[in-house]
Protein backbone atom coordinates (compact mmCIF):
# COMPACT_ATOMS: atom_id res chain seq x y z
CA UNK A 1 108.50 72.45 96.82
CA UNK A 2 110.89 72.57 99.27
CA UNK A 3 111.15 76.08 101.66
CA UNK A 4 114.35 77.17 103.67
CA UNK A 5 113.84 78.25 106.63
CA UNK A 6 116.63 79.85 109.77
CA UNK A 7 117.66 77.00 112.04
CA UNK A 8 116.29 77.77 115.57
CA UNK A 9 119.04 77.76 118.48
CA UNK A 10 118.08 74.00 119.46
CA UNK A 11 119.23 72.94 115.76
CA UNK A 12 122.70 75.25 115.76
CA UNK A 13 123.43 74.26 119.01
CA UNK A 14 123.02 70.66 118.12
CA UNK A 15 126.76 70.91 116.53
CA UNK A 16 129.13 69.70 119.44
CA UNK A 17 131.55 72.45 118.85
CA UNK A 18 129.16 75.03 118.99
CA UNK A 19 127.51 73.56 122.31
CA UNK A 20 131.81 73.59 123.41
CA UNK A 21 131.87 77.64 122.51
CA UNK A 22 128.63 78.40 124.71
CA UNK A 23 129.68 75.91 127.55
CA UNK A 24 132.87 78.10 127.38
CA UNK A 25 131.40 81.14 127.17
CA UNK A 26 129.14 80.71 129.79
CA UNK A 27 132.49 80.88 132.37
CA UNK A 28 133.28 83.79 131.00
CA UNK A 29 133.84 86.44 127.82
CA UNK A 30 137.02 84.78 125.96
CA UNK A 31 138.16 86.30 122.50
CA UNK A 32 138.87 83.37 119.58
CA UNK A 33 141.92 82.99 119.88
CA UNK A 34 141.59 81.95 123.74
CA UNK A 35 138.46 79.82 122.56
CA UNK A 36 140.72 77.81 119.83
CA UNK A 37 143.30 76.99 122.41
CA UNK A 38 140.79 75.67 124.74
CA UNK A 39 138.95 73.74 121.76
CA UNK A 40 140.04 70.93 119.83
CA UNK A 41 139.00 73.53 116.32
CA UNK A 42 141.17 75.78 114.58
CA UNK A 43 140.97 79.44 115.03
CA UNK A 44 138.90 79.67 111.40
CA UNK A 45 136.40 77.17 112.69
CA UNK A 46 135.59 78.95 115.71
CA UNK A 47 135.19 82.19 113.71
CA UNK A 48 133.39 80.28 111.82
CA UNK A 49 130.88 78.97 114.80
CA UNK A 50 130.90 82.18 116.51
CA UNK A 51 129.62 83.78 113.48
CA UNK A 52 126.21 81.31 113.14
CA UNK A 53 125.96 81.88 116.97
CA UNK A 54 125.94 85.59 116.98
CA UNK A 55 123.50 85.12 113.70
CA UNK A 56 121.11 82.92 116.03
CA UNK A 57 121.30 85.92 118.63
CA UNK A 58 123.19 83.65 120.94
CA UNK A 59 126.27 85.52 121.27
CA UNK A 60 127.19 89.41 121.03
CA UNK A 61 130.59 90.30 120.81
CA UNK A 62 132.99 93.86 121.32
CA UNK A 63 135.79 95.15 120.37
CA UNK A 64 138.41 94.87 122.56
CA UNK A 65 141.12 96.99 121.43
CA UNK A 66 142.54 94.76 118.46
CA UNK A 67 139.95 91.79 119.02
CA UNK A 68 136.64 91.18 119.40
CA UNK A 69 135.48 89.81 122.42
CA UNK A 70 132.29 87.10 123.08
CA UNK A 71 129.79 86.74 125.20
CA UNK A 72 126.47 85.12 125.74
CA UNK A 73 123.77 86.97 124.48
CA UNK A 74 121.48 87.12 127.61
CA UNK A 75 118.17 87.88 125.44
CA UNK A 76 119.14 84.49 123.10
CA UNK A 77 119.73 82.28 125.79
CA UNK A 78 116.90 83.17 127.76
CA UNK A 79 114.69 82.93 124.96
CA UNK A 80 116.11 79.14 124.94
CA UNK A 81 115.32 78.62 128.39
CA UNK A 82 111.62 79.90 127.55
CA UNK A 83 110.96 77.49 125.16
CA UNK A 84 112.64 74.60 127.43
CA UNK A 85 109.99 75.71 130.81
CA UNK A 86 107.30 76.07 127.75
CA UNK A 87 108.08 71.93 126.94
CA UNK A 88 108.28 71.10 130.58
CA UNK A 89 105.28 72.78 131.59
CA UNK A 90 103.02 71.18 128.65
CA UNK A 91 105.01 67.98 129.82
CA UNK A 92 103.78 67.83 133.36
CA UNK A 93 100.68 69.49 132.33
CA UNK A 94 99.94 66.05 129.93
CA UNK A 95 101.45 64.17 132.99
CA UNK A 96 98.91 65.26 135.92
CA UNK A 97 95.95 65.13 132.64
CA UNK A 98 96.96 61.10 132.54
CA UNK A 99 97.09 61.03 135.97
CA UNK A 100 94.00 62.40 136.79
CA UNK A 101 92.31 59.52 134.18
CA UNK A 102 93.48 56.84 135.87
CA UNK A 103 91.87 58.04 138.70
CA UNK A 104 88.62 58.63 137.30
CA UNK A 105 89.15 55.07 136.09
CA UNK A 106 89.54 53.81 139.42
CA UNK A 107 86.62 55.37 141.02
């Protein structure tokens, strides 16, 4: 049996165009409009993208008169950044454990 389950930020922002919205979002709030001329997407598709981001909690966006406006979601990408020291830290962690065998072994 096969179970669905929510892709995690890593997996949605494994899409190039997506990883193209937060690298341009992360210079500053644009609306979609301003996004699709910047991107090489039409203005559906980057609805479209913007919508799974703000699902994953990786953008929040406002109304800005007649438009929304988008931003990174502080909370979402720092929850990203958590789980990226988490896999560094068990990295070096297994690193300095090798280490430290190899000088047992020598001794």
């Amino acid at each position: 049996m096969v179970t669905y389950r929510e892709p995690d930020g890593w997996e949605i922002l494994g899409d190039p165009s997506r990883r193209a919205i937060v690298e341009c979002l992360a210079v500053r709030p644009r609306a979609v409009g301003e996004l699709a001329d910047e991107l090489p997407i039409s203005r559906p598709a980057v609805s479209q993208h913007l919508r799974v981001l703000k699902d994953a909690g990786l953008v929040d966006d406002e109304a800005a008169g007649t438009r929304r406006v988008y931003r990174l979601n502080p909370a979402g990408v720092s929850a990203l950044r958590d789980q990226l020291d988490m896999f560094w830290k068990r990295t070096l962690q297994g690193f300095q454990e090798i280490v430290g065998q190899e000088d047992e072994e020598e001794s």
